[in-house]
Protein backbone atom coordinates (compact mmCIF):
# COMPACT_ATOMS: atom_id res chain seq x y z
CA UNK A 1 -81.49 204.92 94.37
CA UNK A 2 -80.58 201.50 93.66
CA UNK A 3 -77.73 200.41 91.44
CA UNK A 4 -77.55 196.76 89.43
CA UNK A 5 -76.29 194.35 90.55
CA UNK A 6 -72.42 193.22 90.20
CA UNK A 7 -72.03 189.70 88.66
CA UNK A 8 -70.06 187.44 90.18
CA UNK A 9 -67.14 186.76 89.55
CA UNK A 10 -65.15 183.86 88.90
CA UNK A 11 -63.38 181.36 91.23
CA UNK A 12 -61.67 179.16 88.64
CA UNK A 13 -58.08 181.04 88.08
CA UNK A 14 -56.69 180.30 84.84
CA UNK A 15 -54.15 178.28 83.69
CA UNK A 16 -50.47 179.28 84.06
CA UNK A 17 -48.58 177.07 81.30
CA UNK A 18 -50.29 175.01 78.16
CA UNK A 19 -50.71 171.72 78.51
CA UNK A 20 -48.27 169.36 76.94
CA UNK A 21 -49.45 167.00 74.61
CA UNK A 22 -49.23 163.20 75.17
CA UNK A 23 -47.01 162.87 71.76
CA UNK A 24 -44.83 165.34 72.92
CA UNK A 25 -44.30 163.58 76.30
CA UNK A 26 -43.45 160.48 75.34
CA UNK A 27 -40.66 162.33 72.63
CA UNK A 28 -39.43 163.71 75.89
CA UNK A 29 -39.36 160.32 77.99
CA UNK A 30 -37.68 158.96 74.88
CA UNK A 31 -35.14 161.21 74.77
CA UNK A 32 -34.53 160.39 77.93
CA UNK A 33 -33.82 157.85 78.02
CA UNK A 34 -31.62 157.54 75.34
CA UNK A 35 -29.30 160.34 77.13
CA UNK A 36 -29.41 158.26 80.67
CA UNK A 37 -28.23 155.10 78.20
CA UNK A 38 -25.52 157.41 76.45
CA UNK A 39 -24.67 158.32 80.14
CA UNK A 40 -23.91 155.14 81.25
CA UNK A 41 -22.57 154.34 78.21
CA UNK A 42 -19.98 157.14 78.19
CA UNK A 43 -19.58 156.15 81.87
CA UNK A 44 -18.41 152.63 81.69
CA UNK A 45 -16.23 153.63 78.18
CA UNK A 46 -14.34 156.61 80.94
CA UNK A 47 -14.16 153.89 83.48
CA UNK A 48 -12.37 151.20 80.59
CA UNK A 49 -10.50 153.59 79.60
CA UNK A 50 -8.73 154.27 82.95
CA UNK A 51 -8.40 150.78 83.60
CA UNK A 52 -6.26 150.57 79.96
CA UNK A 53 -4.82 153.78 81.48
CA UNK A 54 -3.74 151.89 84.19
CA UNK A 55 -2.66 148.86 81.93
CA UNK A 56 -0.69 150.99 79.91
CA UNK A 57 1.17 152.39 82.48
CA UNK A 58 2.22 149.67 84.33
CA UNK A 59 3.18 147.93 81.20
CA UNK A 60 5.22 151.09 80.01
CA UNK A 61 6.80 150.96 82.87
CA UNK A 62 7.64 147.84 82.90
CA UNK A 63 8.89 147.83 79.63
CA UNK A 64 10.99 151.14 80.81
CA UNK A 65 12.49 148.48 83.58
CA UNK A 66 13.41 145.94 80.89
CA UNK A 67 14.95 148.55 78.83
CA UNK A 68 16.82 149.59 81.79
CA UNK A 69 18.05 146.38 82.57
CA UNK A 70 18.91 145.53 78.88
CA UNK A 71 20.87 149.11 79.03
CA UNK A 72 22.86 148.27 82.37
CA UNK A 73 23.74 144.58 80.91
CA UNK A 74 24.95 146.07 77.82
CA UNK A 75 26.76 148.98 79.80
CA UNK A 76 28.64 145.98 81.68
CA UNK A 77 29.19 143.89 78.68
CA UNK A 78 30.77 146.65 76.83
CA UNK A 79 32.95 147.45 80.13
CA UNK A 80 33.68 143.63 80.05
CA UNK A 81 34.53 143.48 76.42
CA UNK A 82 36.88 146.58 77.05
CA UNK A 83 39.05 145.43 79.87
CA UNK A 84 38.86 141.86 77.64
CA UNK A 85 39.86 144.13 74.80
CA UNK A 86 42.59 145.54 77.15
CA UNK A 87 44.06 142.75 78.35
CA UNK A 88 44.67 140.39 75.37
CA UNK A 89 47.95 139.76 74.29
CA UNK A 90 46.92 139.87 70.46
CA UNK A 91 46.59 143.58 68.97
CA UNK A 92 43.22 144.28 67.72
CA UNK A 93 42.62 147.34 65.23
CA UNK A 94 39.47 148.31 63.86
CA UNK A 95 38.97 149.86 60.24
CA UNK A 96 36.12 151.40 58.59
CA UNK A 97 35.77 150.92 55.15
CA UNK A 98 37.82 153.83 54.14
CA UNK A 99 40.88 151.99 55.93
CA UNK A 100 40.96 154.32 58.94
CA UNK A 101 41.56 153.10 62.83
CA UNK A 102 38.49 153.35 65.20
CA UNK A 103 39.11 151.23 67.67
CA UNK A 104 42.68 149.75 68.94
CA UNK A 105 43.66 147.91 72.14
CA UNK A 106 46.71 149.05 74.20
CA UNK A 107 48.47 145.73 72.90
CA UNK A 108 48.61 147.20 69.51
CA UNK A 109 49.64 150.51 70.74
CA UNK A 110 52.67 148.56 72.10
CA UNK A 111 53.17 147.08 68.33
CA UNK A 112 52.36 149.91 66.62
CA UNK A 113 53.79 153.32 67.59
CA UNK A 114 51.65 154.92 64.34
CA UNK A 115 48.68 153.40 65.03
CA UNK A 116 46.34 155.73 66.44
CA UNK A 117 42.48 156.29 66.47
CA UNK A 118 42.08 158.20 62.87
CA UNK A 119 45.47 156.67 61.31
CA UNK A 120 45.60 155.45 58.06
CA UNK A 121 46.40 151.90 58.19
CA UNK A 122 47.97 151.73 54.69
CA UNK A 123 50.19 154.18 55.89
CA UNK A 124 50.80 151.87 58.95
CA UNK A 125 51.44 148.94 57.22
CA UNK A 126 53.90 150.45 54.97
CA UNK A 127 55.80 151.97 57.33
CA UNK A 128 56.04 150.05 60.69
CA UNK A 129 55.18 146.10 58.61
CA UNK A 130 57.90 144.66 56.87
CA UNK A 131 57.03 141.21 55.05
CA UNK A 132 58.98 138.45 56.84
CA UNK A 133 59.80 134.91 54.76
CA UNK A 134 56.27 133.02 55.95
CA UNK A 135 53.15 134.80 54.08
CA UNK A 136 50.90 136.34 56.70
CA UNK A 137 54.82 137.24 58.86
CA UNK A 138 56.18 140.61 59.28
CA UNK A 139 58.79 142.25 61.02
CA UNK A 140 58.32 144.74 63.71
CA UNK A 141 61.25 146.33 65.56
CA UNK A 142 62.70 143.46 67.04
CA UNK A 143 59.00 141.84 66.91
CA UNK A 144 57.92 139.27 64.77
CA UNK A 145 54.47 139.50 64.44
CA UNK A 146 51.65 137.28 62.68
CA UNK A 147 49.11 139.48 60.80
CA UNK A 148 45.39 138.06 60.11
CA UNK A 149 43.37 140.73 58.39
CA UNK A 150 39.20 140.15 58.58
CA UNK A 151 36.59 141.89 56.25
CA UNK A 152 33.08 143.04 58.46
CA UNK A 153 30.65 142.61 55.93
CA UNK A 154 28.00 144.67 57.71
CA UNK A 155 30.25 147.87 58.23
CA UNK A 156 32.69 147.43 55.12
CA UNK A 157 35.62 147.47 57.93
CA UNK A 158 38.05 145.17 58.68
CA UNK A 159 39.62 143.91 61.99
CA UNK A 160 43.44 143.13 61.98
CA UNK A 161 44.59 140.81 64.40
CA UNK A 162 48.45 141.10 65.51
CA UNK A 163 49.62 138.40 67.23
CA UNK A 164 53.41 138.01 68.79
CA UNK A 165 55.27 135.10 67.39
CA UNK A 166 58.67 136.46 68.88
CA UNK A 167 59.22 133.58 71.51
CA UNK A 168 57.65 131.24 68.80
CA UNK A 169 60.16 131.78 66.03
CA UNK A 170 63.04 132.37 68.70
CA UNK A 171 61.99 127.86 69.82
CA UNK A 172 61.56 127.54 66.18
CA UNK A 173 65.05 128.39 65.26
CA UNK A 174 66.67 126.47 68.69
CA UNK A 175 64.54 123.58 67.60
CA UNK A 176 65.97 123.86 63.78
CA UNK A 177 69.52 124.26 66.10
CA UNK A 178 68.69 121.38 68.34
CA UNK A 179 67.93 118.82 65.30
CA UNK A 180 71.40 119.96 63.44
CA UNK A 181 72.84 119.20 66.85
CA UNK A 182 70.84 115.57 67.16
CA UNK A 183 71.78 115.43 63.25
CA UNK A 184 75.86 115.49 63.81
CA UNK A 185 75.61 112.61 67.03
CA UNK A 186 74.42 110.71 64.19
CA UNK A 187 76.56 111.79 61.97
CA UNK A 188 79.39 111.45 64.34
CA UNK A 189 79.99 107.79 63.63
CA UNK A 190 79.48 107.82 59.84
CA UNK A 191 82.04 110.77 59.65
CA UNK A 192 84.50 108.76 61.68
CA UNK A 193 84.26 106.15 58.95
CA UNK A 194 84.01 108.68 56.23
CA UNK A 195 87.74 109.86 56.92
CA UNK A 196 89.69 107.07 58.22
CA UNK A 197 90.13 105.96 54.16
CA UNK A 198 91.21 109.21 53.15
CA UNK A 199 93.16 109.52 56.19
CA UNK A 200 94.93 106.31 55.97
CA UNK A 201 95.40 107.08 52.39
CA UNK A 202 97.32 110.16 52.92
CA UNK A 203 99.20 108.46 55.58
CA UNK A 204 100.37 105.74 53.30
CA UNK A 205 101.52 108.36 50.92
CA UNK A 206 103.03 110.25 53.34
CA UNK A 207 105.04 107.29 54.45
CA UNK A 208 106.49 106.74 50.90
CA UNK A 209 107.58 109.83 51.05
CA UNK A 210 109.92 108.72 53.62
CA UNK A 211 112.14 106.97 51.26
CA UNK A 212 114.66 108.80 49.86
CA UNK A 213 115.46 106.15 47.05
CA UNK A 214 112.11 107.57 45.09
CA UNK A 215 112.50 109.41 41.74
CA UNK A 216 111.96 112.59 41.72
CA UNK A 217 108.27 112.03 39.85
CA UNK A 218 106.94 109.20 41.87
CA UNK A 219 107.75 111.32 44.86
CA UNK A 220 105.49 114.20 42.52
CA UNK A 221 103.14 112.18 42.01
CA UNK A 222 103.05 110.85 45.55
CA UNK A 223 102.80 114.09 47.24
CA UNK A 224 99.99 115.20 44.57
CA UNK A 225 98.12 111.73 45.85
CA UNK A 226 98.79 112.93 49.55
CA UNK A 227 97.65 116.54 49.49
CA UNK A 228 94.38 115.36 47.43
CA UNK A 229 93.35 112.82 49.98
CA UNK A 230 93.87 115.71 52.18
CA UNK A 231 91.80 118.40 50.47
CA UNK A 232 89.14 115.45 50.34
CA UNK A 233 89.18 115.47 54.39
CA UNK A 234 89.13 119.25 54.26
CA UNK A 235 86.07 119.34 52.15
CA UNK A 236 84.59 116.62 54.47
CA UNK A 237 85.01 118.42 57.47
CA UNK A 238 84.03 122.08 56.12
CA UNK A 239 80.40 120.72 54.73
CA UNK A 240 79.63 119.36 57.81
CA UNK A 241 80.25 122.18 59.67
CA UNK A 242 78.62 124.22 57.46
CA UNK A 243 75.64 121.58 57.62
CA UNK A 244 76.06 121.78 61.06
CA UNK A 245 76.16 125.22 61.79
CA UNK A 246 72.91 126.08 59.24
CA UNK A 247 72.63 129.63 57.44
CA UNK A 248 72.02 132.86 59.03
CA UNK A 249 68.90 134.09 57.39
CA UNK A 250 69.80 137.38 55.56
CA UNK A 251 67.40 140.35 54.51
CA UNK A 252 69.14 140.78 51.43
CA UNK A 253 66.22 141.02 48.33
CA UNK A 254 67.66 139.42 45.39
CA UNK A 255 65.77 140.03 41.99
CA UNK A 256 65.65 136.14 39.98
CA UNK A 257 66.74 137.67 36.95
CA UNK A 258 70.59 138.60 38.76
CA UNK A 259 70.47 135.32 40.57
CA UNK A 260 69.94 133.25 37.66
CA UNK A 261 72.43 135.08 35.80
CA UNK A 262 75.00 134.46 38.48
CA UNK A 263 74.08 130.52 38.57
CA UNK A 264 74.68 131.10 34.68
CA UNK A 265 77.66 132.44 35.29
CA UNK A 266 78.73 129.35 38.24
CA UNK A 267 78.66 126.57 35.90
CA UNK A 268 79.56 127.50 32.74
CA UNK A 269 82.85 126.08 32.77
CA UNK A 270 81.42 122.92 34.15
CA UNK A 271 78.87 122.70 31.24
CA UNK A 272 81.42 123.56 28.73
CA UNK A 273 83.40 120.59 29.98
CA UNK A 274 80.86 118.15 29.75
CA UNK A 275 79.17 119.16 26.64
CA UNK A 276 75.62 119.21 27.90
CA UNK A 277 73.22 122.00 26.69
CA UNK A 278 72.28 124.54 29.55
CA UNK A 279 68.93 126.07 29.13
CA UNK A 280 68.00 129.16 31.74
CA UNK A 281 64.26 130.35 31.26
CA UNK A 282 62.66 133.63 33.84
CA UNK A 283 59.10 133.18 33.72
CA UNK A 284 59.18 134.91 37.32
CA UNK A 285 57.87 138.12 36.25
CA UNK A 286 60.49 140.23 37.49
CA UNK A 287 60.15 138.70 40.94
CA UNK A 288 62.26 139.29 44.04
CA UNK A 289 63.65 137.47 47.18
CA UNK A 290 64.69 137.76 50.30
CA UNK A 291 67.39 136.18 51.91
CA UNK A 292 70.98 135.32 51.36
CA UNK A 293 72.23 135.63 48.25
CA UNK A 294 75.44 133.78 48.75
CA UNK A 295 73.47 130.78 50.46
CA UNK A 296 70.54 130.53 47.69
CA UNK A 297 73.80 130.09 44.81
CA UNK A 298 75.48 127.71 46.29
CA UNK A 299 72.12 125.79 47.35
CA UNK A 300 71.08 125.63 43.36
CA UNK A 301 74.22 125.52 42.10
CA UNK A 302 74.92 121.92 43.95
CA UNK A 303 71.40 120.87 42.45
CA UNK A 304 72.92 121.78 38.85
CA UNK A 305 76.39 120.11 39.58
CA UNK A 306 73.98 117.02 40.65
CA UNK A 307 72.49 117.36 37.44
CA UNK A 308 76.13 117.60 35.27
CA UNK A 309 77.33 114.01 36.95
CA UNK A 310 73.58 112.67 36.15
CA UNK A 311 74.05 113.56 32.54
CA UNK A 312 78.09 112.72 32.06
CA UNK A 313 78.41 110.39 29.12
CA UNK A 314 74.42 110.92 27.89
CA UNK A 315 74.17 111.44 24.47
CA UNK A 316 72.28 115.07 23.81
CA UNK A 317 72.86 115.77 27.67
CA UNK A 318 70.28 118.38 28.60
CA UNK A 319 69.89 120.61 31.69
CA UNK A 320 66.99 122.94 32.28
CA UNK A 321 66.44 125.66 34.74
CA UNK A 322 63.72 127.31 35.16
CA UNK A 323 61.93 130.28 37.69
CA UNK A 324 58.35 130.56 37.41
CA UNK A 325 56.01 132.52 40.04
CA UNK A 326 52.65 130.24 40.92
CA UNK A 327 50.45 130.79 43.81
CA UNK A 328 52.85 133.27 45.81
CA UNK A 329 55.77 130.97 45.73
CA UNK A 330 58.77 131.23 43.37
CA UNK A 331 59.94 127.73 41.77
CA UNK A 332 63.08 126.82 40.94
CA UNK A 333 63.36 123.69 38.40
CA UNK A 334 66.37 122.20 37.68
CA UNK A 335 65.85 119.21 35.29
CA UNK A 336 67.94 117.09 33.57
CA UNK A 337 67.43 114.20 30.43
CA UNK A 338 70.02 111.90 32.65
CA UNK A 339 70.14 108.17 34.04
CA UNK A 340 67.38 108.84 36.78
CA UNK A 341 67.11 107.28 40.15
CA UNK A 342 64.85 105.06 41.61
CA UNK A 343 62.49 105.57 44.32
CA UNK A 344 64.99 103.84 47.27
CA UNK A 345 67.74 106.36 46.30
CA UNK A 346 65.34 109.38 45.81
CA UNK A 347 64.31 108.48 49.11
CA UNK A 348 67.89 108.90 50.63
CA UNK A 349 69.13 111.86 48.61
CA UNK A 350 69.07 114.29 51.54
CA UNK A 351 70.60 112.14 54.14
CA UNK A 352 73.74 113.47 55.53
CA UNK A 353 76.88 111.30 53.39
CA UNK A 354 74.70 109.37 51.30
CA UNK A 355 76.23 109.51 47.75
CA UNK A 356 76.43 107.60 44.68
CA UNK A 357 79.35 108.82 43.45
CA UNK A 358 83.00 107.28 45.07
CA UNK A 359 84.38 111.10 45.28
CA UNK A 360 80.75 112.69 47.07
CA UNK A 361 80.75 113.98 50.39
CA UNK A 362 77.31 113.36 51.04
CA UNK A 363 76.48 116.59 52.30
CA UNK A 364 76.26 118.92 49.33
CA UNK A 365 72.24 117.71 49.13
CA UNK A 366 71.87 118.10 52.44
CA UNK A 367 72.80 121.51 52.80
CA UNK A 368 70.95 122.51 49.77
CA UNK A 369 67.51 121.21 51.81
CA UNK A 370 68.61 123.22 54.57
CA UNK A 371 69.46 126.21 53.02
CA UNK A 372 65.85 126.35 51.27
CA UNK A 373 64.14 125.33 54.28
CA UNK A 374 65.94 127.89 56.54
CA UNK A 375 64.44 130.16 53.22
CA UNK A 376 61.10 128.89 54.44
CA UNK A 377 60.88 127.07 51.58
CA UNK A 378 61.27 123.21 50.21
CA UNK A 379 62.50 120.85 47.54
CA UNK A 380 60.50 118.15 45.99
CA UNK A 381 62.10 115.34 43.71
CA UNK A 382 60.58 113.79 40.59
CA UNK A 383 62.47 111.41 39.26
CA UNK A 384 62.51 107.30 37.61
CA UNK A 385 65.03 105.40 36.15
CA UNK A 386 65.95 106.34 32.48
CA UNK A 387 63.70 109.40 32.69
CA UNK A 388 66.29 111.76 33.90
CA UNK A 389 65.24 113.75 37.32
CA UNK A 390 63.72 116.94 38.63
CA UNK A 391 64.46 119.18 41.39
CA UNK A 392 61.50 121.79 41.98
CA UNK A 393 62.66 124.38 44.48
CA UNK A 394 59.60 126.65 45.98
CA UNK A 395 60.38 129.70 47.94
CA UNK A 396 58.50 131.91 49.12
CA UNK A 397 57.27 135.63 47.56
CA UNK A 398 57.69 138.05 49.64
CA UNK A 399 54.64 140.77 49.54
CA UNK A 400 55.33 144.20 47.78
C-alpha cells in the first residue's frame, strides 16, 4: 500500500534576532559618538586636573618653604631682639592698657626690685619713684634715673624707658663744683682789692687807738669805726665762701604758703623802716617744694632787700611778691615801683662783687642765682630806668 508523499521541507532557517531599523542605527552611532567625545573629554579634564594637582602642590609647598623661612627669620629676630632687650643699659617695661607689666628687661629688674611680670606699675611708681628736682627725674635708691613714658596706640600699652643718669648728675654737680672753683681764681684778685680798703681802714683806726691822749668818746667812736670795717671784711669773706662752696641740695618739701609767710616774717622790720608797702599774694594753689628751706629764704629774701634799697626815698614805695604755679613751674615775683636799672647794669647784676651801692658785697645776687639754679631753677630780670624792676624766680614743681 502506498502512502503520500512527505513535502519537503524547508532549507531557509529562520531568523534569530529582528532586524534593526536604519533610524534606529544611526540613534545608536550617534550616541556614540557623543559618549567617545564625552570620553575624551572627561579624559583630558582628569589629565588637567592632575597637572593643577601637580601645580598646586608644588606651589603649596613652596609657599610652606617661605612660611618656614619667614618663621625661622622671625624666630631669630625675636632671639635677637631679646638678647638686644637683655643687654641694654636702659630699663624697658611693657604695660598693657590696664597698667600691668608684660614684658621687662633684666636692666629694669636691677632698677626696680617690684617690678615683675603682672605688677602694677602705679604701684611701682609710687613706691620705688620718687620725683627728683628736673621733671621727667626720679630718685631710686642711690640711682638717679630719667623716666620717658610712651603710649602704643595699637595695644593701649605703654613702654617706660629708665635710663641711668647717676654718673651724669654725679659730672653735673663736679662741673657746677669746677666753675665755683674757676669762679673764685677770678674772683681772687677782685677780693684782694675788695678788702685792702676796709682793711687799711681798720688799721688806721686801730692805730689811733694807740694814743693814749684820746678822749674817752673819740676812742668810742674809733673802736666802733674799727670793729665795723671789720664786720664788713667778715661779711666779705663769709659770702664768698658760701658762694664758693654752693648749697647742698636738701629733700626738705616746703609748702609756698609757710615759706612766704616766713619771708613775711624776714623783712618786716626792714619794711617798717623804710615805709614802703609790702604786698604778699599765693596764687600757687597750695603748691609744694623741694629743697632747702633755709637756702630758698635767704635766696628771696636778698631779692626783697634789693628791692627795699631800690625803693629808699620813692614816694609811695611799693614792693610786690608774688607765687603763682604756670606750666609745672612755681614763680616767684618780686617787684618793686623803684629807680630801675638799665640794661648795662641788669646785665652785670649776678657777677660776683658787682654792686651799686658803696656798703654791697657783691655777692648777695650771686648767691641768690646759685641757690635757684642748684634748685634747678632760674631768675630772669625785667627791668628800665624809672620803671622800677622785676625779679621772676621759676622753680620747679615737683610731681604728686
Amino acid at each position: 500500500m502506498s502512502h503520500p508523499p512527505v513535502p519537503a521541507q524547508s532549507s531557509a532557517a529562520p531568523a534569530s534576532s529582528a532586524q534593526v531599523a536604519p533610524g534606529e542605527a544611526l540613534r545608536l552611532t550617534e550616541a556614540f559618538r557623543i559618549f567617545s567625545r564625552a570620553s575624551e573629554e572627561l579624559s583630558g579634564a582628569y589629565s588637567e586636573l592632575q597637572g593643577q594637582m601637580v601645580r598646586l602642590t608644588e606651589e603649596l609647598a613652596a609657599a610652606n618653604g617661605a612660611l618656614r623661612q619667614q618663621y625661622q627669620e622671625k624666630a631669630a629676630l625675636t632671639e635677637r631682639l631679646s638678647l638686644l632687650l637683655d643687654a641694654l643699659p636702659a630699663g624697658v617695661v611693657v604695660l598693657d592698657d590696664a597698667g600691668s607689666v608684660v614684658q621687662l628687661n633684666s636692666a629694669a629688674s636691677d632698677f626696680l626690685d617690684e617690678a615683675k611680670v603682672g605688677a602694677n606699675w602705679a604701684a611701682i611708681y609710687g613706691k620705688s619713684l620718687m620725683p627728683g628736682d628736673t621733671p621727667g627725674e626720679f630718685l631710686c635708691a642711690t640711682r638717679h634715673l630719667a623716666v620717658d613714658v610712651t603710649p602704643l596706640a595699637s595695644s593701649g600699652g605703654r613702654i617706660v624707658l629708665l635710663h641711668d643718669i647717676t654718673e651724669a648728675h654725679q659730672l653735673k654737680i663736679q662741673a657746677e663744683r669746677n666753675q665755683r672753683l674757676a669762679a673764685m681764681g677770678e674772683m681772687a684778685a677782685q677780693l684782694a682789692h675788695q678788702l685792702r680798703t676796709p682793711l687799711a681802714a681798720a688799721l688806721l683806726y686801730a692805730g689811733n687807738l694807740e694814743n693814749t691822749d684820746l678822749p674817752a668818746a673819740t676812742s668810742a667812736a674809733i673802736a666802733q669805726k674799727t670793729v665795723g670795717r671789720l664786720k664788713h671784711i667778715e661779711r666779705l669773706i663769709q659770702d664768698m665762701l658760701l658762694f664758693a662752696r654752693g648749697e647742698a641740695l636738701g629733700r626738705e618739701r616746703i609748702p609756698v604758703a609757710e615759706l612766704l609767710a616766713e619771708l613775711t616774717q624776714n623783712v618786716e622790720p626792714l619794711v617798717q623802716r623804710s615805709g614802703a608797702r609790702f604786698v604778699v599774694a599765693d596764687r600757687s594753689g597750695g603748691g609744694q617744694l623741694t629743697g632747702t628751706r633755709k637756702s630758698l629764704v635767704s635766696a628771696l629774701t636778698s631779692l626783697l632787700e634789693n628791692a627795699l634799697q631800690a625803693v629808699e626815698g620813692i614816694d609811695a614805695a611799693r614792693i610786690d611778691l608774688s607765687a603763682t604755679c604756670a606750666e609745672g613751674a612755681l614763680l616767684f615775683v618780686v617787684q618793686d615801683n623803684g629807680r630801675g636799672m638799665d640794661s648795662a647794669t641788669v646785665s652785670r647784676l649776678f657777677e660776683p662783687f658787682f654792686t651799686t651801692r658803696g656798703e654791697g658785697t657783691g655777692l648777695g645776687l650771686a648767691i641768690a642765682r646759685g641757690v635757684v639754679r642748684a634748685h634747678g631753677g632760674s631768675i630772669d630780670v625785667r627791668s628800665s630806668p624809672g620803671s622800677g624792676a622785676e625779679f621772676i624766680v621759676s622753680l620747679p614743681c615737683p610731681r604728686n
